[in-house]
Protein backbone atom coordinates (compact mmCIF):
# COMPACT_ATOMS: atom_id res chain seq x y z
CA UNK A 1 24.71 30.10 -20.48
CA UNK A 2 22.54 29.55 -23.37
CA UNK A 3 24.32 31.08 -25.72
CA UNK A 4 27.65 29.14 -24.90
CA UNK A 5 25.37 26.11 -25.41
CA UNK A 6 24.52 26.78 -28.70
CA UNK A 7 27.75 28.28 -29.60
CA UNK A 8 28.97 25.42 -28.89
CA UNK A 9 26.77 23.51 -31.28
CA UNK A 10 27.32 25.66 -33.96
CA UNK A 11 31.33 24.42 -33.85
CA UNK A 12 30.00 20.91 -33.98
CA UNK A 13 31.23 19.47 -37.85
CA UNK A 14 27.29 17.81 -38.45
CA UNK A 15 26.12 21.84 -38.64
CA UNK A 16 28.27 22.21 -41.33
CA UNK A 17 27.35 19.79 -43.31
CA UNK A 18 24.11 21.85 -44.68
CA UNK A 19 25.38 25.21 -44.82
CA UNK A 20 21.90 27.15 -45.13
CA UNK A 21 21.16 25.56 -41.56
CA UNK A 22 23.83 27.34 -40.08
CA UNK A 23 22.30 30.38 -41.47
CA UNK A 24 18.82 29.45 -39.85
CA UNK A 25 20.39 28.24 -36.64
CA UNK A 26 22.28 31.99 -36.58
CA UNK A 27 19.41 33.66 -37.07
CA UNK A 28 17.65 31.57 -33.89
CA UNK A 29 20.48 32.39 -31.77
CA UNK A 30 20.38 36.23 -32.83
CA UNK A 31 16.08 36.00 -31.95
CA UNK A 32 16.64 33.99 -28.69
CA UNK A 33 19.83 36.77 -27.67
CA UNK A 34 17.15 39.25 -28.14
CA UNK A 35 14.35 37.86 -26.51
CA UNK A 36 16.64 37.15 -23.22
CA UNK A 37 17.78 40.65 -23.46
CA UNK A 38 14.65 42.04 -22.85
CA UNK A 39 13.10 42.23 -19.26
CA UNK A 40 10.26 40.56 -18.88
CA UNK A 41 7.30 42.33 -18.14
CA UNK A 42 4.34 41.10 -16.12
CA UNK A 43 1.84 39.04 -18.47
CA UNK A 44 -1.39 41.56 -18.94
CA UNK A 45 -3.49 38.33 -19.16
CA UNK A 46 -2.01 36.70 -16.41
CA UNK A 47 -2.40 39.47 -14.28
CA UNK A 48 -5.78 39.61 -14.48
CA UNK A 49 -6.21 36.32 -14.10
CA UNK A 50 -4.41 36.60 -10.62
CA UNK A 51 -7.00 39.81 -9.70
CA UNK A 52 -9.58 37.70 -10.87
CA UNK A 53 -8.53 35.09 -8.15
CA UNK A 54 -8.00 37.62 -5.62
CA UNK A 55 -11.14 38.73 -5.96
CA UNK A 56 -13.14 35.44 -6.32
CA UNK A 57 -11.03 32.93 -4.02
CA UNK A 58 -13.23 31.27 -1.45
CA UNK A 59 -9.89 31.14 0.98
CA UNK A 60 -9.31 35.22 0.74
CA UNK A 61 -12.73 35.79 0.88
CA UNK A 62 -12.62 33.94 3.91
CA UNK A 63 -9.94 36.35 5.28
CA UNK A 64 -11.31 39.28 4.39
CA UNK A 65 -14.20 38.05 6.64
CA UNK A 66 -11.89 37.36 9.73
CA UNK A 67 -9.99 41.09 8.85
CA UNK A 68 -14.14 42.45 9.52
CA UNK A 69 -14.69 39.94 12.22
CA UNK A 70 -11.67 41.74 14.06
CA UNK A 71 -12.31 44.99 13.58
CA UNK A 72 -15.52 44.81 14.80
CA UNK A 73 -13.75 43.55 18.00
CA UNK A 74 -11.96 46.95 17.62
CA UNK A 75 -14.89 48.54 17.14
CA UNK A 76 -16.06 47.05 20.85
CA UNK A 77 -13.30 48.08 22.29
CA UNK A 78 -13.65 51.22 21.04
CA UNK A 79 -16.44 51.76 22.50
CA UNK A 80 -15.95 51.41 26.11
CA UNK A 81 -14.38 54.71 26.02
CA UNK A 82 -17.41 56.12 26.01
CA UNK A 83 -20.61 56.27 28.93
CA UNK A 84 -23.22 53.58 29.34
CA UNK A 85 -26.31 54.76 29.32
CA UNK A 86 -29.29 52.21 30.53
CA UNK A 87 -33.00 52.53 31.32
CA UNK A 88 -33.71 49.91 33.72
CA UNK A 89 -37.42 49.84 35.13
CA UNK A 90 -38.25 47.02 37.52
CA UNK A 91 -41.55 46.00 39.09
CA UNK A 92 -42.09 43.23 41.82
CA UNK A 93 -45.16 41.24 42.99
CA UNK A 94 -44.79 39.01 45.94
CA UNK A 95 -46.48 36.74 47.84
CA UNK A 96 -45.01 34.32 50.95
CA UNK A 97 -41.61 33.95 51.80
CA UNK A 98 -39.96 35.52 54.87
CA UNK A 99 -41.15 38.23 57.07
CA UNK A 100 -40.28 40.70 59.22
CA UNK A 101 -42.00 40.70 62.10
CA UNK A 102 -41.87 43.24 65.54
CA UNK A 103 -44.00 43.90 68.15
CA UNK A 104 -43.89 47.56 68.17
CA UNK A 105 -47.09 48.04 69.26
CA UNK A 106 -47.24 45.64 72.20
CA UNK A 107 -44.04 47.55 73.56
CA UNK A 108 -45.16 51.38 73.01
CA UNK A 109 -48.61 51.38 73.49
CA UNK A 110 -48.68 50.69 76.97
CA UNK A 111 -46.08 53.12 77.50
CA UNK A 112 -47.53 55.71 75.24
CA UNK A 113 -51.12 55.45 77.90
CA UNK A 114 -49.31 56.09 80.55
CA UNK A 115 -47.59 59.18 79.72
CA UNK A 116 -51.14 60.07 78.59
CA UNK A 117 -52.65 59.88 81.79
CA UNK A 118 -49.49 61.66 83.62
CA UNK A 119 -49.73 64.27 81.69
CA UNK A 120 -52.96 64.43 80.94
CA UNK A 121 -53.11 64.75 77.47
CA UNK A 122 -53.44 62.73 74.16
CA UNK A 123 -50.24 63.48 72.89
CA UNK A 124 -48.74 59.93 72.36
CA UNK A 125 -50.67 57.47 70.37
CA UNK A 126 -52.00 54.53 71.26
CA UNK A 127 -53.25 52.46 68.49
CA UNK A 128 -49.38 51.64 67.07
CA UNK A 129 -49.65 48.11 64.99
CA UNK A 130 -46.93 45.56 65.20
CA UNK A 131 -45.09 45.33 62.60
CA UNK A 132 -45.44 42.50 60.41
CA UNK A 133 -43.88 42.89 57.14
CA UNK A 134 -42.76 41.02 53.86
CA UNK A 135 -39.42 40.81 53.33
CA UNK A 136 -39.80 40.61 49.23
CA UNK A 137 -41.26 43.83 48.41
CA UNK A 138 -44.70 43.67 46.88
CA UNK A 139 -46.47 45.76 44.32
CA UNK A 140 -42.90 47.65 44.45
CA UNK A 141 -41.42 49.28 41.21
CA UNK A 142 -38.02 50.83 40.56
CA UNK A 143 -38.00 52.83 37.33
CA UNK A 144 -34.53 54.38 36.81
CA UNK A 145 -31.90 55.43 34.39
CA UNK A 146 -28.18 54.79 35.14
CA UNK A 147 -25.29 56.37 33.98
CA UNK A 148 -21.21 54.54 34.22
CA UNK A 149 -18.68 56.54 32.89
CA UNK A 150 -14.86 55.14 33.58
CA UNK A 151 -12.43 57.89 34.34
CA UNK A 152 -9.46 55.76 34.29
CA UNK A 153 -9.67 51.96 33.70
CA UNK A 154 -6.11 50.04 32.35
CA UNK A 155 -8.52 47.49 30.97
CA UNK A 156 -10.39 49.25 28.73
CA UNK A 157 -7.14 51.80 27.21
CA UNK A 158 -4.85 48.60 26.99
CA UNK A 159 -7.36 46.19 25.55
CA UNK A 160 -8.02 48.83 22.56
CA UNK A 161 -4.37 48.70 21.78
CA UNK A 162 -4.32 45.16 21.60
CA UNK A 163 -7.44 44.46 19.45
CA UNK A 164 -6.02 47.48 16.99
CA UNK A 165 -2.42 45.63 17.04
CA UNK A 166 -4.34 42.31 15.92
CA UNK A 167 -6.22 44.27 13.38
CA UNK A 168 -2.56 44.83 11.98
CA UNK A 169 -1.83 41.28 12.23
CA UNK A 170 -4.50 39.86 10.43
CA UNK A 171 -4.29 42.08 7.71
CA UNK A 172 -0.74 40.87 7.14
CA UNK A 173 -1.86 37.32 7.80
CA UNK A 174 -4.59 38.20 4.91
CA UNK A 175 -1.86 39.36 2.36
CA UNK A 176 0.31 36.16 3.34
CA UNK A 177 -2.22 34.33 1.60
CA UNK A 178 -2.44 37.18 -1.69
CA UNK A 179 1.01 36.27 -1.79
CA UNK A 180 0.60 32.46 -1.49
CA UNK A 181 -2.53 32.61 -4.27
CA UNK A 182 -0.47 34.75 -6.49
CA UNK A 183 2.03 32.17 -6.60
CA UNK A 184 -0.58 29.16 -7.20
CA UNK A 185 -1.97 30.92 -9.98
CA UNK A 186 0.97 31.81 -11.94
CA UNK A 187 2.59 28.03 -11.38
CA UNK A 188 -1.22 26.27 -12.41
CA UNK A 189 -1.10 28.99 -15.54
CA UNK A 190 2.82 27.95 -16.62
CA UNK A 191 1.44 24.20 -15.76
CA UNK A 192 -1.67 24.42 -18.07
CA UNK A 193 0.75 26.12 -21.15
CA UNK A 194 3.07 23.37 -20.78
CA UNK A 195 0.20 20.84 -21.01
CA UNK A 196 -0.64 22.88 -23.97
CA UNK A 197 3.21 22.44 -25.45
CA UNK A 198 3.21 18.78 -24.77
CA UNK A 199 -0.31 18.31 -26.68
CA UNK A 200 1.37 19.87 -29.77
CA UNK A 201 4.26 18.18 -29.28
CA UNK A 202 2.78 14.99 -29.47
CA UNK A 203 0.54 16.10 -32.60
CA UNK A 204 3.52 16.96 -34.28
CA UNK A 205 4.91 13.51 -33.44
CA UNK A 206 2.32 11.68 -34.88
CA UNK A 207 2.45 13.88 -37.93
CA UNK A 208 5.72 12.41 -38.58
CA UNK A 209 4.72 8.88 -38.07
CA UNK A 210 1.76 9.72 -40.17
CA UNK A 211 4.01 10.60 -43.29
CA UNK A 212 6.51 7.56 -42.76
CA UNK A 213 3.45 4.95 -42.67
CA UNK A 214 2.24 6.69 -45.51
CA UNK A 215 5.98 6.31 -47.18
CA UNK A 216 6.24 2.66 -45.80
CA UNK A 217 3.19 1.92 -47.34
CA UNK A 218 4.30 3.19 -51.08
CA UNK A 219 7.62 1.25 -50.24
CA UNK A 220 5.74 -2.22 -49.74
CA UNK A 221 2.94 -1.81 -52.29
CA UNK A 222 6.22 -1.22 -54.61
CA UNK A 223 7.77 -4.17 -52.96
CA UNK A 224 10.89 -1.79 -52.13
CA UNK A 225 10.57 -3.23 -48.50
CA UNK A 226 8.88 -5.65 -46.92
CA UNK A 227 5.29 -5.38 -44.24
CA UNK A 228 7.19 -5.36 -41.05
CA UNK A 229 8.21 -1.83 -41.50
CA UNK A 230 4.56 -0.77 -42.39
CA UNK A 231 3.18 -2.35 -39.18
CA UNK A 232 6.58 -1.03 -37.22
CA UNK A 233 5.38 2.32 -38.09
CA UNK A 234 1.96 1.67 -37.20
CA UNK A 235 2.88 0.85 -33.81
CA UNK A 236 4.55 4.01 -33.00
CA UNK A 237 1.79 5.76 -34.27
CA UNK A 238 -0.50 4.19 -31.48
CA UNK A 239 1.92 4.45 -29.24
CA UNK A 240 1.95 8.26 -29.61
CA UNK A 241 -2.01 8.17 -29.52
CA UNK A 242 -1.82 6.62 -26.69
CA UNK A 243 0.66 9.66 -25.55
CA UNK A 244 -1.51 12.26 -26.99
CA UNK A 245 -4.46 10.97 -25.04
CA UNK A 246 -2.65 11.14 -21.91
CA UNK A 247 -1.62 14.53 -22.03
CA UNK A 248 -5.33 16.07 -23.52
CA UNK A 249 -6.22 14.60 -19.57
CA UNK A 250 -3.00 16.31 -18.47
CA UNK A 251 -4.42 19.58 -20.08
CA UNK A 252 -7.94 19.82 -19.31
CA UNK A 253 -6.90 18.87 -15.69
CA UNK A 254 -4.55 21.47 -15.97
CA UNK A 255 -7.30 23.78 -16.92
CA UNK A 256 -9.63 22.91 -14.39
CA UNK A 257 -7.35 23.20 -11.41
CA UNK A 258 -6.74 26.37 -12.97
CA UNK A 259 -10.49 27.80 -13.15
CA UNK A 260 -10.96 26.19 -9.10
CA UNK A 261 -8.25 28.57 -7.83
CA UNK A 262 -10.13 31.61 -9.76
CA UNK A 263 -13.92 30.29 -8.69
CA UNK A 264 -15.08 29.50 -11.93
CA UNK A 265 -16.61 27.16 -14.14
CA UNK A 266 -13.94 24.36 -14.35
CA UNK A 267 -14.64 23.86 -17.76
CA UNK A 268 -14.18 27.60 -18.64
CA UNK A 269 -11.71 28.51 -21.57
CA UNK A 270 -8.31 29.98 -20.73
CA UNK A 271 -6.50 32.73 -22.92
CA UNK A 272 -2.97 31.65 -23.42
CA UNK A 273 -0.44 34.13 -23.21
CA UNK A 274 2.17 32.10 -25.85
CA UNK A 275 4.70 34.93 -25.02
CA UNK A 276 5.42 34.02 -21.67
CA UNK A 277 7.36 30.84 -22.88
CA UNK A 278 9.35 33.10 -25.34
CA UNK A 279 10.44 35.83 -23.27
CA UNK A 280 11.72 34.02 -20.16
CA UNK A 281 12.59 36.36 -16.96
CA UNK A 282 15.91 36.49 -15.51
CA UNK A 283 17.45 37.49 -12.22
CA UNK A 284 19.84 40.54 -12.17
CA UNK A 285 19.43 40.78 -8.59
CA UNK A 286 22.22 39.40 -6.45
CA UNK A 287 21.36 37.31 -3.01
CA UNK A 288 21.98 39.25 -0.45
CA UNK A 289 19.94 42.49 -2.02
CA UNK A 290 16.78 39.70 -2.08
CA UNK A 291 17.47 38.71 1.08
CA UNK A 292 17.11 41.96 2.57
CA UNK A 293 14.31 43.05 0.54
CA UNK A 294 12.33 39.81 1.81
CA UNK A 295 12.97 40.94 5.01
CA UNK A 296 11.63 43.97 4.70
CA UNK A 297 8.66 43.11 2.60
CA UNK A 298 7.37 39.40 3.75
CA UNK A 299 3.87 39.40 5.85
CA UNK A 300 4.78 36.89 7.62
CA UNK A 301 7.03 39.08 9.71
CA UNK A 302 4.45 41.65 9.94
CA UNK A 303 2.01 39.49 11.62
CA UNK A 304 4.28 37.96 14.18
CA UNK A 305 5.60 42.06 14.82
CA UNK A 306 1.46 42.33 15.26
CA UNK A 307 1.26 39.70 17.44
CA UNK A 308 4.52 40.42 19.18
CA UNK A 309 3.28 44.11 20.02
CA UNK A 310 0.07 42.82 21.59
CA UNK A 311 1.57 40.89 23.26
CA UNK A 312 4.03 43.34 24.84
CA UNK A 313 0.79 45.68 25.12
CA UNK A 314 -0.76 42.76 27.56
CA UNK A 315 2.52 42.74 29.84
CA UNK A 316 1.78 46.88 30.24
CA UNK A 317 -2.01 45.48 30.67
CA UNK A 318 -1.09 43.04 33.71
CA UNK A 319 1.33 45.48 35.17
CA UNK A 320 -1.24 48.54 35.33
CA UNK A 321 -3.27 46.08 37.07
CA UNK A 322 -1.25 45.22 39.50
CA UNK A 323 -0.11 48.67 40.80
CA UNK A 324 -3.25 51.19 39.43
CA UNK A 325 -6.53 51.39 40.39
CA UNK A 326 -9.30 52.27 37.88
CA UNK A 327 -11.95 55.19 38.99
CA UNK A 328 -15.13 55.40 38.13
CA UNK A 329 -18.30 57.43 38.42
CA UNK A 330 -21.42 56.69 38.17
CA UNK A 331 -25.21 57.89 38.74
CA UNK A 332 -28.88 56.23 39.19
CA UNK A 333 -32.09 58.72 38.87
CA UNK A 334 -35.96 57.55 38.80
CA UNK A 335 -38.91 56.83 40.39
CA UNK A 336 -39.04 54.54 43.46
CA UNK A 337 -41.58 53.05 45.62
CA UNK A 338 -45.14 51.12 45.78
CA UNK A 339 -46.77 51.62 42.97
CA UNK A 340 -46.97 53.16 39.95
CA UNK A 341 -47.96 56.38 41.17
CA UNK A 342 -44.46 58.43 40.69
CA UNK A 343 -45.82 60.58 43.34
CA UNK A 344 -42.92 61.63 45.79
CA UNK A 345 -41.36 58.59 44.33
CA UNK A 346 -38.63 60.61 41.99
CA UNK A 347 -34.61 60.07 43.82
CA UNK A 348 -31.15 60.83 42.62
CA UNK A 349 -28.32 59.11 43.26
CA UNK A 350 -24.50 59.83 42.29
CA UNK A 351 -21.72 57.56 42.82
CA UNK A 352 -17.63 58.03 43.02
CA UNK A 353 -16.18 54.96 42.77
CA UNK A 354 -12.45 53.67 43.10
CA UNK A 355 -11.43 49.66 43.04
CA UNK A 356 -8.21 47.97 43.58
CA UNK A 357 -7.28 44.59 44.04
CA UNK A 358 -4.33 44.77 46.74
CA UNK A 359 -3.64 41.27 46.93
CA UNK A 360 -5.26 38.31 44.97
CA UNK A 361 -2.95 35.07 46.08
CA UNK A 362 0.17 36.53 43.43
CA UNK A 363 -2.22 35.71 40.39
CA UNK A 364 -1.30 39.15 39.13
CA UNK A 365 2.46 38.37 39.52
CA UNK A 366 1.62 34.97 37.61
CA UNK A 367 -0.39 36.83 34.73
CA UNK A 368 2.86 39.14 34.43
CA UNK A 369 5.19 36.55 34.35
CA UNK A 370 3.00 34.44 31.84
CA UNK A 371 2.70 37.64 29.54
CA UNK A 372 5.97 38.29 29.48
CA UNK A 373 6.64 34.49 28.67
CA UNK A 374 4.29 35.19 25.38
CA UNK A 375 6.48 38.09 24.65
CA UNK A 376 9.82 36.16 24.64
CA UNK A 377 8.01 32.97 22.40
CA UNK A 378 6.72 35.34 19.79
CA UNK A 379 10.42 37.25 19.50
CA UNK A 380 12.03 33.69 19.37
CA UNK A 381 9.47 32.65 16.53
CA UNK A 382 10.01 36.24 14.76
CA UNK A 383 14.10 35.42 14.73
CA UNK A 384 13.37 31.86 13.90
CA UNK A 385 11.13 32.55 10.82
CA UNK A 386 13.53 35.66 9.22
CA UNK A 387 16.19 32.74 9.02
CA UNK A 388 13.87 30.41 7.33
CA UNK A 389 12.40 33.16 5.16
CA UNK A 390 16.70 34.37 4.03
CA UNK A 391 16.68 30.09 3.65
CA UNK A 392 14.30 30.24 1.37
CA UNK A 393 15.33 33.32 -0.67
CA UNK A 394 18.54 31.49 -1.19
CA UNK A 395 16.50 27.98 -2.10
CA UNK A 396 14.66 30.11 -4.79
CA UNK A 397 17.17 32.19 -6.15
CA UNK A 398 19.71 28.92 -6.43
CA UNK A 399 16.63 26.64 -7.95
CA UNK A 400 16.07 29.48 -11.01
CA UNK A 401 19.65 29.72 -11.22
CA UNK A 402 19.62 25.36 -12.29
CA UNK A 403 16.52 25.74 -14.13
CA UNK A 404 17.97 28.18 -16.58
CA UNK A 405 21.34 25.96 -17.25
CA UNK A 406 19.11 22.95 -17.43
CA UNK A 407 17.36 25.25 -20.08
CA UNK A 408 20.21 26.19 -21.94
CA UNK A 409 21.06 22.37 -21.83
CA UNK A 410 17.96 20.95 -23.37
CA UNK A 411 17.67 23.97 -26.05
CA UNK A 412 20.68 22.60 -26.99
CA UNK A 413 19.69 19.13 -26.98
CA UNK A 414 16.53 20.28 -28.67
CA UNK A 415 18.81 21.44 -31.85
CA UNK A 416 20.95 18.44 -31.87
CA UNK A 417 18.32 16.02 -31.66
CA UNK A 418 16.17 17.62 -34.72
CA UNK A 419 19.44 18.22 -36.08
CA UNK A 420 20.35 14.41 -36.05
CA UNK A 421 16.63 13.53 -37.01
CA UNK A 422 16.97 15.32 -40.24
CA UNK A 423 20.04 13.74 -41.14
CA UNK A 424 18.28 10.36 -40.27
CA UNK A 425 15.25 11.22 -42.56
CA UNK A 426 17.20 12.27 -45.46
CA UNK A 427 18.79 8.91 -45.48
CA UNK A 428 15.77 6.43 -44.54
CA UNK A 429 13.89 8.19 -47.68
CA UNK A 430 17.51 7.51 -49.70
CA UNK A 431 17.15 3.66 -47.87
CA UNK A 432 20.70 4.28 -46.36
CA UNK A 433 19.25 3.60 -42.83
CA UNK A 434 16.97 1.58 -40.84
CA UNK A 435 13.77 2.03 -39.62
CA UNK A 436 14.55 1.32 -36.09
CA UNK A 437 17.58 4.49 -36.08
CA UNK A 438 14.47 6.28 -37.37
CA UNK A 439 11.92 5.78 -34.91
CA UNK A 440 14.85 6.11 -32.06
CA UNK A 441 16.15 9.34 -33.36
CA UNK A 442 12.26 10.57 -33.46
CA UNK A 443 11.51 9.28 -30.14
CA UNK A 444 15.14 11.17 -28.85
CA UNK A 445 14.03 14.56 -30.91
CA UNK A 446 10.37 13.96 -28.97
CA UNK A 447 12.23 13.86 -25.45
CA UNK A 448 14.20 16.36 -26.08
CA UNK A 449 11.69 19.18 -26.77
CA UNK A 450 9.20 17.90 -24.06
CA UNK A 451 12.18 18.44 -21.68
CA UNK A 452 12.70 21.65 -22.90
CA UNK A 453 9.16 22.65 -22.71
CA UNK A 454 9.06 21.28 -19.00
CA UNK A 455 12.35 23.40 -18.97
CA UNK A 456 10.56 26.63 -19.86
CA UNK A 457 7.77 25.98 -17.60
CA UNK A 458 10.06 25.20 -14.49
CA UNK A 459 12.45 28.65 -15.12
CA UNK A 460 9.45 30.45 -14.99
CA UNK A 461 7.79 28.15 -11.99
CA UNK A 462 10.84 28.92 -10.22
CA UNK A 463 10.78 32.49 -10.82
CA UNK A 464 7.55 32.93 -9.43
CA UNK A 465 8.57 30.93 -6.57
CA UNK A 466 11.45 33.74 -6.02
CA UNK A 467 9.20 36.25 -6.23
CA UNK A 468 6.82 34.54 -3.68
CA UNK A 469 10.07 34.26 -1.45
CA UNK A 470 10.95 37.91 -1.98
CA UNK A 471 6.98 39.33 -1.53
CA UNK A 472 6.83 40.97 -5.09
CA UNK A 473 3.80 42.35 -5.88
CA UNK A 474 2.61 42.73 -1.88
């Protein structure tokens, strides 16, 4: 498409008018045929600007903290596999409160005297105390160590499966945003060179205004022309100050949007990679193949296939519940009694345990049905977003497909505009034209390569958002 453009131009009867600009203008279109022949490669220097972000953003960094923060869920869950071990002493002082009272004694000794005398003996005592007794144990101490080990508990084997499933998912969610920051760094780094461009443009502008006040002001001091023209030219050399001065703001706010996404000093310098607005990338790849390949590659999808397998993991969960009991076992050994004497105080206990909730008012069925609910809304979102993601493939590929005409049109326009220009300034020095075609046909030239510098800048803008679209580089 470019080359048809300038092809084009060539055929146009002003290029023939100087002869040895044809030659020039050949040997651009033979430089610029190269340069689009060759495949770009990844900018070294832009690359490590985009490690340098991935390693220094605040927002991945804060990521990488939830990816530990879930793991160490994991990790939990992980660990109810195994026994719990506790030491658990206990000692109790008490004083008032309920008792238990009894009046043993009053009933058996009586009794007891009787028998005594029948038989003659003093085999049955006499001297029995009622009882009278606190109910809160005083001066009483229970010094044990207990051991629970689950044999078979749905809780604990499904819950690991879903905290290791949203492990997966948030490390997809974390190189979502890798992919996202990628992008914003290579679209602020085209942004910043193109602030560059339009700096120089501008300079070069005023360089031009600079020589024809300089040739006004010859013209009047030789009264060849008269003061207007000097102050004409004047004017447009402010008015391009004025230009310049915008776009220095333009380019150091370029720059320091630039350094916030990497973490650094905003007023830190940035190596420019001038190559990247020579050798412009092109797409060889046809839709359907990028289409595919983003659906294989996006994170996006991998998080909501994370989230989607948890949640099928917690239908299994609320099922097991409802139809499996969980066993456990389970043992207490120590020292009980009043005291700290641990004389004939030492016990053992063991325990088998089984437990299983036959009927809880159907909120089992409900936790089922609500799982299962979960299931179906994540599967819908999964189908929903692979659409959106092929939309946006196609956006992308369609949007670098305009930006490269629209670049092919305005290199064009670039060499017709400085062609015209040239043609313009030969005369105005001869005095076969006016000042005013002059400063219009340097103001058109001036358009015409900031448009193709914003030209350059939104091909490659729009290749990176492709490549965003596609996952390239996850």
């Amino acid at each position: 498409m470019i080359m048809r453009h300038i092809i084009n131009h060539l055929t146009s009867p002003v290029v023939f008018l100087k002869p040895y600009r044809c030659v020039l203008i050949l040997f651009v279109i033979f430089h610029l045929s190269f340069l689009l022949s060759v495949n770009a490669q990844p900018s070294p220097i832009l690359e490590r600007y985009i490690q340098e972000g991935l390693t220094n953003n605040l927002s991945l960094r804060q990521e990488s903290l939830e990816i530990s923060r879930v793991t160490e869920s994991l990790n939990q869950a992980r660990s109810l596999f195994y026994p719990h071990i506790a030491f658990n002493p206990t000692y109790s002082l008490a004083a008032g409160g309920r008792r238990l009272e009894f009046p043993v004694g009053d009933l058996l000794n009586p009794a007891y005297k009787t028998l005594n005398q029948l038989t003659g003996s003093d085999k049955f005592p006499t001297n029995i105390e009622n009882v009278n007794q606190l109910l809160a144990p005083n001066n009483f101490h229970d010094t044990k160590i207990s051991v629970n080990y689950a044999i078979f508990n749905t809780d604990i084997h499904y819950n690991y499966l879903i905290q290791k499933q949203l492990v997966s998912a948030q490390e997809a969610r974390r190189r979502v945003v890798e992919n996202e920051l990628r992008y914003t760094i290579a679209t602020a780094y085209y942004q910043y060179l193109q602030s560059l461009d339009a700096v120089t443009i501008f300079k070069n502008s005023r360089k031009v205004l600079n020589e024809l006040t300089r040739l006004n002001e010859k013209l009047v001091n030789n009264n060849v022309a008269t003061k207007e023209v000097l102050t004409s030219a004047r004017y447009e050399v402010s008015k391009v100050d004025q230009q310049l001065a915008v776009a220095g703001k333009n380019r150091e706010t370029a720059r320091a949007y630039f350094n916030f996404l990497l973490n650094r000093d905003l007023t830190a310098p940035v190596t420019v990679d001038s190559s990247l607005t020579r050798i412009l990338p092109e797409s060889k790849e046809n839709l359907p193949d990028l289409q595919q390949t983003a659906i294989r590659g996006r994170q996006e999808l991998a998080q909501l296939n994370g989230s989607l397998e948890a949640a099928r993991t917690a239908v299994r969960l609320n099922e097991a519940n409802a139809s499996i009991p969980n066993v456990y076992v389970g043992a207490n050994t120590g020292f009980q009694g009043f005291g700290y004497t641990f004389k004939n105080q030492a016990y053992v206990v063991a325990q088998v345990g089984l437990q299983w909730d036959l009927f809880k008012g159907y909120e089992k069925r409900s936790k089922i049905q609500q799982a299962k609910i979960q299931t179906d809304l994540l599967q819908t979102r999964l189908t929903d977003v692979q659409h959106q993601i092929q939309l946006q493939v196609l956006q992308a590929y369609y949007d670098l497909n305009a930006a490269t005409e629209s670049l092919a049109a305005t290199q064009s326009g670039v060499l017709n505009a400085d062609q015209t220009f040239r043609v313009i300034d030969s005369k105005y020095r001869n005095g076969q034209s006016l000042l005013i075609e002059f400063v219009r046909y340097e103001n058109d030239r001036q358009t015409a390569q900031l448009q193709h510098s914003l030209a350059r800048t939104d091909v490659l803008i729009k290749r990176a958002a492709l490549d965003r679209a596609v996952a390239v580089g996850q």
